[in-house]
PDB file of N, CA and C in Angstrom:
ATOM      1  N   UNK A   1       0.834  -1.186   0.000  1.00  0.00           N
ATOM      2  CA  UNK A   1       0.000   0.000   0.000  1.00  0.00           C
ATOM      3  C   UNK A   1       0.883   1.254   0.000  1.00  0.00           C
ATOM      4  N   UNK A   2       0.156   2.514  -0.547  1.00  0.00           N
ATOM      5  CA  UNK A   2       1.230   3.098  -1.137  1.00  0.00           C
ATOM      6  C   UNK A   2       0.661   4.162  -0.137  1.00  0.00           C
ATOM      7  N   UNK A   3       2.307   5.288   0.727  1.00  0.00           N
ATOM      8  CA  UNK A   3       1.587   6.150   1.727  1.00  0.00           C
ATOM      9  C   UNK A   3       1.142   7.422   1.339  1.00  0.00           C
ATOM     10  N   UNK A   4       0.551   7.966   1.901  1.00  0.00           N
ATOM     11  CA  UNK A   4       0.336   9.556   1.484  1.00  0.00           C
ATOM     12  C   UNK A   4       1.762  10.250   1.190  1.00  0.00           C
ATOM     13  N   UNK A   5       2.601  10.440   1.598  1.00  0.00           N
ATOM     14  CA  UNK A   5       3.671  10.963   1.085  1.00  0.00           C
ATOM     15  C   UNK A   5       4.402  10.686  -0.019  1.00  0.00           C
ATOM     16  N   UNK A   6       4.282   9.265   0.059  1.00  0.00           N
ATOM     17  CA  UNK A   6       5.278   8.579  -1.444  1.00  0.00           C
ATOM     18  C   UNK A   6       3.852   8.759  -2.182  1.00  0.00           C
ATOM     19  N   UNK A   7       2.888   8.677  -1.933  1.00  0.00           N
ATOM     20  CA  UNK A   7       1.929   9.314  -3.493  1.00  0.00           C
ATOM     21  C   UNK A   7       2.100  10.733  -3.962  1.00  0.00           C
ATOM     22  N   UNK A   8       2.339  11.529  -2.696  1.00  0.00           N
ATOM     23  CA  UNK A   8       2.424  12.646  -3.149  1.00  0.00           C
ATOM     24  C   UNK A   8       3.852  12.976  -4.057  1.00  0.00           C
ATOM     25  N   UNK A   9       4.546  12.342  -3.640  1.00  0.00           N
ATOM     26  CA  UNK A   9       6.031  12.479  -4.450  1.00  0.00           C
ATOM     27  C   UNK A   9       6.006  11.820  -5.743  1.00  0.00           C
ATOM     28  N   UNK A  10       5.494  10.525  -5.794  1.00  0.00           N
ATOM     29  CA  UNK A  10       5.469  10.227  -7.362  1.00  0.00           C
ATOM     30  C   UNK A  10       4.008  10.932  -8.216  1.00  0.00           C
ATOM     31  N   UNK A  11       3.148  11.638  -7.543  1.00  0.00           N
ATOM     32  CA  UNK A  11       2.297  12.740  -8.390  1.00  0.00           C
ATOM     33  C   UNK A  11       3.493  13.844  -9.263  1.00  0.00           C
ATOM     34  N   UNK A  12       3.948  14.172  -7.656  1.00  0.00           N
ATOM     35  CA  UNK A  12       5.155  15.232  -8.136  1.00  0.00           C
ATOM     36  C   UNK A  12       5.996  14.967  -9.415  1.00  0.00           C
ATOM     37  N   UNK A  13       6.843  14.074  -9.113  1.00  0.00           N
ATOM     38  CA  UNK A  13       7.689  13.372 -10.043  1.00  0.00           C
ATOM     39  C   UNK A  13       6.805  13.132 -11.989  1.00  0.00           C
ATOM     40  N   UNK A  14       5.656  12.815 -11.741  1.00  0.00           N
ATOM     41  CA  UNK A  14       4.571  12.149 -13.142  1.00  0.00           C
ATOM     42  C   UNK A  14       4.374  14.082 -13.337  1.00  0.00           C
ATOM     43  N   UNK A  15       4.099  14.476 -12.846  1.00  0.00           N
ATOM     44  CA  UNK A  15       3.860  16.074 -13.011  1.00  0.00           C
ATOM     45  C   UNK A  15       4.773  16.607 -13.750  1.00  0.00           C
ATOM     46  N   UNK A  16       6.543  16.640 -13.325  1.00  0.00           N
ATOM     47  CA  UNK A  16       7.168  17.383 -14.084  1.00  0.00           C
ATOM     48  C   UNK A  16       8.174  16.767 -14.448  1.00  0.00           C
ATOM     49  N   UNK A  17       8.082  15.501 -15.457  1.00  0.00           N
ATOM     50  CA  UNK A  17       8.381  15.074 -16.342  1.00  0.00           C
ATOM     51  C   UNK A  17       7.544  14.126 -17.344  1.00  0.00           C
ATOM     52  N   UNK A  18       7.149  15.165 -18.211  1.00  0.00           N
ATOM     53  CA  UNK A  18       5.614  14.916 -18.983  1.00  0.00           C
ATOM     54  C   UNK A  18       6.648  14.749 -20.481  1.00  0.00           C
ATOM     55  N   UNK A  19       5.134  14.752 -21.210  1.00  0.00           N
ATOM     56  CA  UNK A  19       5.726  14.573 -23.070  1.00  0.00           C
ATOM     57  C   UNK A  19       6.277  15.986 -23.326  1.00  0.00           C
ATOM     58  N   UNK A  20       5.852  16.949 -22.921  1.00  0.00           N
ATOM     59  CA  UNK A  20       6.222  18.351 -23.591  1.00  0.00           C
ATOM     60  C   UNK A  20       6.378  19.204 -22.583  1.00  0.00           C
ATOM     61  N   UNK A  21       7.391  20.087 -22.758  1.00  0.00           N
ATOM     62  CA  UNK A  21       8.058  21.432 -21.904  1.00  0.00           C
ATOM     63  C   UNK A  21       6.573  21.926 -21.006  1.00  0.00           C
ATOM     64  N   UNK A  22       5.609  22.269 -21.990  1.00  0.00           N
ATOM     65  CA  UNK A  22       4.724  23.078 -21.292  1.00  0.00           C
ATOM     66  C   UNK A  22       4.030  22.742 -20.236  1.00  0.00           C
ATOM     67  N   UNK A  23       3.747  21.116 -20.569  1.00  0.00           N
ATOM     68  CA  UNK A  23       2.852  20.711 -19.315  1.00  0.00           C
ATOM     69  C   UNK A  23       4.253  20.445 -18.342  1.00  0.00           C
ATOM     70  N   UNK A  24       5.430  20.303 -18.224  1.00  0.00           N
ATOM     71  CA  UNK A  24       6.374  19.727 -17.027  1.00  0.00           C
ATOM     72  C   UNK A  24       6.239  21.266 -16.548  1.00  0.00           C
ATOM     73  N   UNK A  25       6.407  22.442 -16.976  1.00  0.00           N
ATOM     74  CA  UNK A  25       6.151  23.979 -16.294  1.00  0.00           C
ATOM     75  C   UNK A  25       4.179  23.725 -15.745  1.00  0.00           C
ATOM     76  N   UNK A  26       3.746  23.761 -16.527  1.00  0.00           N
ATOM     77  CA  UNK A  26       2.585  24.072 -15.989  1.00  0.00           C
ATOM     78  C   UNK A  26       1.716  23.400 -14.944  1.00  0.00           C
ATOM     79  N   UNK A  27       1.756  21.525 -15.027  1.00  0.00           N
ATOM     80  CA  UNK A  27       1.934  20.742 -13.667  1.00  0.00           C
ATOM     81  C   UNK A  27       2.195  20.418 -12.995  1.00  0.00           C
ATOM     82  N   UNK A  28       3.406  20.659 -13.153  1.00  0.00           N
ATOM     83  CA  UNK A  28       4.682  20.826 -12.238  1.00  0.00           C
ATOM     84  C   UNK A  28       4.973  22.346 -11.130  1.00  0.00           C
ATOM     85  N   UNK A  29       4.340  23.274 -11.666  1.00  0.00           N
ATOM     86  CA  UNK A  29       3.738  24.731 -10.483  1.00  0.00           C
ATOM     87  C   UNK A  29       2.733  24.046 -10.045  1.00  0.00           C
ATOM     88  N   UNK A  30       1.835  23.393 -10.822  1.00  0.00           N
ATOM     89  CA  UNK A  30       0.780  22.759  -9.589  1.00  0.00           C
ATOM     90  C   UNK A  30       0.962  21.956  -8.760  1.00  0.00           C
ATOM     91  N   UNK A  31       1.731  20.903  -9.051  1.00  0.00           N
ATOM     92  CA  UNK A  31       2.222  19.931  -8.248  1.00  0.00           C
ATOM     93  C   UNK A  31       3.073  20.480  -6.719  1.00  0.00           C
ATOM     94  N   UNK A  32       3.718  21.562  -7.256  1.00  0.00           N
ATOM     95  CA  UNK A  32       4.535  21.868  -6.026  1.00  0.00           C
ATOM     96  C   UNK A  32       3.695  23.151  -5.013  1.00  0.00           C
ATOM     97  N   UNK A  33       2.629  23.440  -5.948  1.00  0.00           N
ATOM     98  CA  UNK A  33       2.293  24.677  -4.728  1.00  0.00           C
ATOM     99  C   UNK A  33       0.249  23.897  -4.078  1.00  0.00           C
ATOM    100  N   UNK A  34       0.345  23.227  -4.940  1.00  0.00           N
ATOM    101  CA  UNK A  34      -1.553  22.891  -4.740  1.00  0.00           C
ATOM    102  C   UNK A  34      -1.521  21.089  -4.211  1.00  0.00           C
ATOM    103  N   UNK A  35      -1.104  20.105  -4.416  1.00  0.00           N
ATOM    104  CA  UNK A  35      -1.264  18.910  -3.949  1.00  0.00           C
ATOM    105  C   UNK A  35      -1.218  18.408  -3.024  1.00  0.00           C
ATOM    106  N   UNK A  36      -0.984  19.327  -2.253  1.00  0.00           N
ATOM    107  CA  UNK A  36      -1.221  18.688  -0.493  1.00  0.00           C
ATOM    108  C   UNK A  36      -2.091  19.112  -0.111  1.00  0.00           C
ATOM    109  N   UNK A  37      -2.622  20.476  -1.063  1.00  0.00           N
ATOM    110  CA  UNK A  37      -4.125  20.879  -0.728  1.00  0.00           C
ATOM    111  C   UNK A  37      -5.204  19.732  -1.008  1.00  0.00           C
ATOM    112  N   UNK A  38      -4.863  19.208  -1.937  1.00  0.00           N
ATOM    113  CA  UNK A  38      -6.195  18.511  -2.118  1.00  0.00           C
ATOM    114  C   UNK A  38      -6.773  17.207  -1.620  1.00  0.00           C
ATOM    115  N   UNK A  39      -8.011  17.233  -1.314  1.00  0.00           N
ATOM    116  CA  UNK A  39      -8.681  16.056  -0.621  1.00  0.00           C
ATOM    117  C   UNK A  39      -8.669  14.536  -1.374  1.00  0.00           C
ATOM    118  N   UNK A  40      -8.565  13.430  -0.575  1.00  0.00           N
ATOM    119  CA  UNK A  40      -8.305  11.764  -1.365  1.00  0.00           C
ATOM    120  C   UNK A  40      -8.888  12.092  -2.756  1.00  0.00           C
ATOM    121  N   UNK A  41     -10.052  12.436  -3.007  1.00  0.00           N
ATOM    122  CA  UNK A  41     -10.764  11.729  -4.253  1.00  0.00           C
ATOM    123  C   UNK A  41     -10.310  12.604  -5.412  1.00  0.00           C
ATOM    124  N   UNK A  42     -10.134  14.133  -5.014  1.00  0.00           N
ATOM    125  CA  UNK A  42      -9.189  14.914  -5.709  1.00  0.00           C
ATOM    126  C   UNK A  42      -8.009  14.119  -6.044  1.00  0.00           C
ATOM    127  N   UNK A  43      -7.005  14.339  -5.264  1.00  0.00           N
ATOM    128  CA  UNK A  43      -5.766  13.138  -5.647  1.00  0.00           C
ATOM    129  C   UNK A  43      -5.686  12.127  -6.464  1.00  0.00           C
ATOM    130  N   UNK A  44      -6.679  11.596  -6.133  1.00  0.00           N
ATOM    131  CA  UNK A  44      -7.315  10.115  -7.220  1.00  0.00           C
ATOM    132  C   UNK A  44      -7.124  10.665  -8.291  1.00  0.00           C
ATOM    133  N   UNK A  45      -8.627  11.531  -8.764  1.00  0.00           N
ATOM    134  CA  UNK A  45      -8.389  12.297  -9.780  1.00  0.00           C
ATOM    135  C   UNK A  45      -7.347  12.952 -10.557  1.00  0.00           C
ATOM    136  N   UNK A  46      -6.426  13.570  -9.894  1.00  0.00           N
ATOM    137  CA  UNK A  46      -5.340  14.257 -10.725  1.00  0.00           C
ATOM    138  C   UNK A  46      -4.661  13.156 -11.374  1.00  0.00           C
ATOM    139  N   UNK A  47      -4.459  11.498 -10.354  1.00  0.00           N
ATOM    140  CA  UNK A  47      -3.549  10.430 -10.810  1.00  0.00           C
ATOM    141  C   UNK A  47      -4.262  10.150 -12.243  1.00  0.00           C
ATOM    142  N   UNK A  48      -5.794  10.200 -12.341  1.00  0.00           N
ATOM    143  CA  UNK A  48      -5.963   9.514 -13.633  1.00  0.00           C
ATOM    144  C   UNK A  48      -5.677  11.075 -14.745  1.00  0.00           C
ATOM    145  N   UNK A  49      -5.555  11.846 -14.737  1.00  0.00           N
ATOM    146  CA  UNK A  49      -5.699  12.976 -15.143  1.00  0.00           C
ATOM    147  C   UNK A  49      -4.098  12.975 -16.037  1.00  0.00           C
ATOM    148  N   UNK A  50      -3.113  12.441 -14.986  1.00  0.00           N
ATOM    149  CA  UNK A  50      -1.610  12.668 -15.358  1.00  0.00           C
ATOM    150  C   UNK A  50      -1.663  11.399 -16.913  1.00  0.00           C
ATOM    151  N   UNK A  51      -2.563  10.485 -16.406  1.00  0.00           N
ATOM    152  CA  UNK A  51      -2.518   9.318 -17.812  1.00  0.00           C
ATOM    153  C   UNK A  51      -3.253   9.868 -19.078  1.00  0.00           C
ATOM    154  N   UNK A  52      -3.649  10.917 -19.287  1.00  0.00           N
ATOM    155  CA  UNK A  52      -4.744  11.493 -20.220  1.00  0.00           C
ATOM    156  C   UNK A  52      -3.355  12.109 -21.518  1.00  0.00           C
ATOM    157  N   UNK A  53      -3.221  12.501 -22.329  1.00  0.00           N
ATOM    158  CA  UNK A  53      -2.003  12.666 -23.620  1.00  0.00           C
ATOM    159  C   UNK A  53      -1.997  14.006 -23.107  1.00  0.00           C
ATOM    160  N   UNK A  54      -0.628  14.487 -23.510  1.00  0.00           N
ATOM    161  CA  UNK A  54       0.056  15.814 -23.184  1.00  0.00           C
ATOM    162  C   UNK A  54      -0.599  16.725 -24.161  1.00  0.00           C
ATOM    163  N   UNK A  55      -1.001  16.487 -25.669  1.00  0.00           N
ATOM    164  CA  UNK A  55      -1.600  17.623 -26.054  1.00  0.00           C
ATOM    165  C   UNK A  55      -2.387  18.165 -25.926  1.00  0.00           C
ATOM    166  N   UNK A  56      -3.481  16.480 -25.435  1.00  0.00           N
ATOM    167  CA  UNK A  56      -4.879  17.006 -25.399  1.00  0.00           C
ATOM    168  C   UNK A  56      -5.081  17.543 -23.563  1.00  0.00           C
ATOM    169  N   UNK A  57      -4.351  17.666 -22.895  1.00  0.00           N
ATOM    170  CA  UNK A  57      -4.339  18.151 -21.345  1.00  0.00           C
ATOM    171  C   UNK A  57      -3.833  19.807 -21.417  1.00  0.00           C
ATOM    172  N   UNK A  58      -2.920  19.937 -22.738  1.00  0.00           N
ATOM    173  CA  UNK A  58      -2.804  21.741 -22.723  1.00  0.00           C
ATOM    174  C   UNK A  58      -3.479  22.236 -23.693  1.00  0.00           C
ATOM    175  N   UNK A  59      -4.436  21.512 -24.025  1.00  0.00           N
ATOM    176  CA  UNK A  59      -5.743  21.935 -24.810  1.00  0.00           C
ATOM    177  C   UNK A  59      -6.681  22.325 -24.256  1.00  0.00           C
ATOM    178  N   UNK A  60      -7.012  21.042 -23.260  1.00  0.00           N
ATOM    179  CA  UNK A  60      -7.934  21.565 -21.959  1.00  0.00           C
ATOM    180  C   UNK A  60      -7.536  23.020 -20.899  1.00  0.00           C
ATOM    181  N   UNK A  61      -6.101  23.166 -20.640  1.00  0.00           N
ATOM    182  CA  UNK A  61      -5.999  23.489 -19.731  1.00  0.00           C
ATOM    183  C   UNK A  61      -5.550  24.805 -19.857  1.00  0.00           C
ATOM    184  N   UNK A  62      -5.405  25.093 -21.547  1.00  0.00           N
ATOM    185  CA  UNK A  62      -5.389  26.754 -21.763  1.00  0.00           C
ATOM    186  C   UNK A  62      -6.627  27.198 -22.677  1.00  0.00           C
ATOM    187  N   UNK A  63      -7.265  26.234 -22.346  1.00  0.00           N
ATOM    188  CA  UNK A  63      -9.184  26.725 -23.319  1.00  0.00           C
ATOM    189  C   UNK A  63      -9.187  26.842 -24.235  1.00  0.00           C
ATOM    190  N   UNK A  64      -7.986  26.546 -25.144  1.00  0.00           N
ATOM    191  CA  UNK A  64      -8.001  26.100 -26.739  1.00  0.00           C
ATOM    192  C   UNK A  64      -9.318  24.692 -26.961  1.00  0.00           C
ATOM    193  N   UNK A  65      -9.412  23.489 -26.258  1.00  0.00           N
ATOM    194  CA  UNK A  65     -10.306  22.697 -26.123  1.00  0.00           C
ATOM    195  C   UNK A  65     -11.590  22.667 -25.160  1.00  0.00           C
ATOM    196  N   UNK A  66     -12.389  22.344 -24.779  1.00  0.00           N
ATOM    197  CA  UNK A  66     -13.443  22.152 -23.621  1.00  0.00           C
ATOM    198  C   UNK A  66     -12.969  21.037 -23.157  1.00  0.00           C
ATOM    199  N   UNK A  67     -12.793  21.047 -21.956  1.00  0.00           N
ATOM    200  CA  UNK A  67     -12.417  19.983 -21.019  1.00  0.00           C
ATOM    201  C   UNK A  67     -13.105  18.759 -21.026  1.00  0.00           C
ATOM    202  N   UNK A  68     -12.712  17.856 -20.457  1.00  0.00           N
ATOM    203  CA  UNK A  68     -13.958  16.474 -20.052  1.00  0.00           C
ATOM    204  C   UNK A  68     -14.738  17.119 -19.009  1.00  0.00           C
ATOM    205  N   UNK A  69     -15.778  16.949 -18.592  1.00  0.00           N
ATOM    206  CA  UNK A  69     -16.393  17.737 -17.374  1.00  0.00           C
ATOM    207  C   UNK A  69     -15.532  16.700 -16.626  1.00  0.00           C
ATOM    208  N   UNK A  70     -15.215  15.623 -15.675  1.00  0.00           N
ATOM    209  CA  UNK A  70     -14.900  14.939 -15.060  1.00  0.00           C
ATOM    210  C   UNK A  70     -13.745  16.131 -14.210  1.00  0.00           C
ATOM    211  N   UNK A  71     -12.959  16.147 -15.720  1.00  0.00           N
ATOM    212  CA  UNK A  71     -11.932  17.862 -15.306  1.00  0.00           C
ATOM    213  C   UNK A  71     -11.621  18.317 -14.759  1.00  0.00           C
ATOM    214  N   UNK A  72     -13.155  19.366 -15.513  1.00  0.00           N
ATOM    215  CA  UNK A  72     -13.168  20.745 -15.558  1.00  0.00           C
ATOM    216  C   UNK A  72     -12.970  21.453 -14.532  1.00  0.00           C
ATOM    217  N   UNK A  73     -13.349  21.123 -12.700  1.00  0.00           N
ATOM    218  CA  UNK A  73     -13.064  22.104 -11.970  1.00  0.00           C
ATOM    219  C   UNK A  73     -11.655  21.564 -11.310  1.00  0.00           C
ATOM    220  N   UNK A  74     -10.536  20.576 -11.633  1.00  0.00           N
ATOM    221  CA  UNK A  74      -9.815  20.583 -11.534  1.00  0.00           C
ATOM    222  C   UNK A  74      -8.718  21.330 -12.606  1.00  0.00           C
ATOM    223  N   UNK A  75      -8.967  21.270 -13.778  1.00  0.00           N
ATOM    224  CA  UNK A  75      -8.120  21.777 -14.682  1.00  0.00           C
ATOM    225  C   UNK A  75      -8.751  23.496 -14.573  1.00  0.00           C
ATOM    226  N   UNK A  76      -9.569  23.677 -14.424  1.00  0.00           N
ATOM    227  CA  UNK A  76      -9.716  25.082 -13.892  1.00  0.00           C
ATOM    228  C   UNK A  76      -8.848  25.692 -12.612  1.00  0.00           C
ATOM    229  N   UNK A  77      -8.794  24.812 -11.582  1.00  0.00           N
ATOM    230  CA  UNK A  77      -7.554  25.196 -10.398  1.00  0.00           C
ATOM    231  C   UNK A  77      -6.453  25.504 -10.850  1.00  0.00           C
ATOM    232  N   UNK A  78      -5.877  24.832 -11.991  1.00  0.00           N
ATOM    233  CA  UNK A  78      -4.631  24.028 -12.212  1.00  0.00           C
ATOM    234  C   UNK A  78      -4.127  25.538 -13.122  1.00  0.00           C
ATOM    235  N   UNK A  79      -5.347  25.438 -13.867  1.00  0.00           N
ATOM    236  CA  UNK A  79      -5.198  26.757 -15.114  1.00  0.00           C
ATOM    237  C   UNK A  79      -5.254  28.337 -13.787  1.00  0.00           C
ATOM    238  N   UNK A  80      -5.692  28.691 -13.113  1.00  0.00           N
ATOM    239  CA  UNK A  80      -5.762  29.418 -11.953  1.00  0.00           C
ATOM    240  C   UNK A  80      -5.033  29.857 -11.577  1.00  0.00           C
ATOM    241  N   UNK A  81      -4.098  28.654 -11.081  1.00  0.00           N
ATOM    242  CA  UNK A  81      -2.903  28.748 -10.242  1.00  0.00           C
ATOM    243  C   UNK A  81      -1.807  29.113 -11.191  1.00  0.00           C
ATOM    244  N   UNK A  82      -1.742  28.948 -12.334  1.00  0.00           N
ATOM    245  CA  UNK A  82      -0.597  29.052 -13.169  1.00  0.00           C
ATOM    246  C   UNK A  82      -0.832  30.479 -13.988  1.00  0.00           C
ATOM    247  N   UNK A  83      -2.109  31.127 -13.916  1.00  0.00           N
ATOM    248  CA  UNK A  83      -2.289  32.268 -14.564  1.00  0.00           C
ATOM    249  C   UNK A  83      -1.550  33.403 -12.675  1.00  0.00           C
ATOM    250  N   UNK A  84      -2.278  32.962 -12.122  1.00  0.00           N
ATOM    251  CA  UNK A  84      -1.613  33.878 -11.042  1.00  0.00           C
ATOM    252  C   UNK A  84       0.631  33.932 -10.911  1.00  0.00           C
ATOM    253  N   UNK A  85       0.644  32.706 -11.213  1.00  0.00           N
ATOM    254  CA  UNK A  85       1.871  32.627 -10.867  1.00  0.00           C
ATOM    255  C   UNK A  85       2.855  33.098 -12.143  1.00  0.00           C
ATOM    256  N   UNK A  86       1.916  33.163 -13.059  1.00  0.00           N
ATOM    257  CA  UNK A  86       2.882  33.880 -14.336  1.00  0.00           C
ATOM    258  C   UNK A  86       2.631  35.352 -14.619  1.00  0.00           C
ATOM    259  N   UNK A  87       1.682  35.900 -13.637  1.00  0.00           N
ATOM    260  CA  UNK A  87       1.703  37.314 -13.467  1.00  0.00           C
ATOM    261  C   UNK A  87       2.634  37.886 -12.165  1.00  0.00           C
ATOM    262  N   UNK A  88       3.120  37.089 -11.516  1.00  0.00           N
ATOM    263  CA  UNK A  88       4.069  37.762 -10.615  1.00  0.00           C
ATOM    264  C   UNK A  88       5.239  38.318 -11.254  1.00  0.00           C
TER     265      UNK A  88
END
């Protein structure tokens, strides 16, 4: 059984080393500033989220595409957090 910490580290790890530059920057700010925020079923979620293809996840996640609803109010956080942090 796998613990809360070593999940949280291999989220981390699947986060920022993806297929393409943009998503290892862009899930990878999420990974390090939002994933301990989030509750079990959240977590769950992001794990199946990281298996979904790199193009079609920065399609969703800069509104070039409509999300899966399953998603949407996660890739809305995700997109959130990374619009705030690229305006600093």
């Amino acid at each position: 059984m796998e613990t809360h910490e070593n999940r949280l580290k291999r989220l981390h790890m699947r986060s920022i080393r993806r297929g393409i530059k943009e998503m290892d920057i862009i899930l990878g700010r999420f990974a390090e500033t939002g994933l301990r925020d989030l509750p079990e079923a959240e977590l769950a979620l992001y794990d199946t989220l990281l298996s979904e293809n790199d193009h079609d996840l920065y399609q969703w996640v800069s509104g070039q595409q409509p999300s899966p609803p399953r998603y949407l109010a996660l890739l809305s956080r995700i997109a959130e957090l990374n619009r705030i942090a690229v305006s600093k």
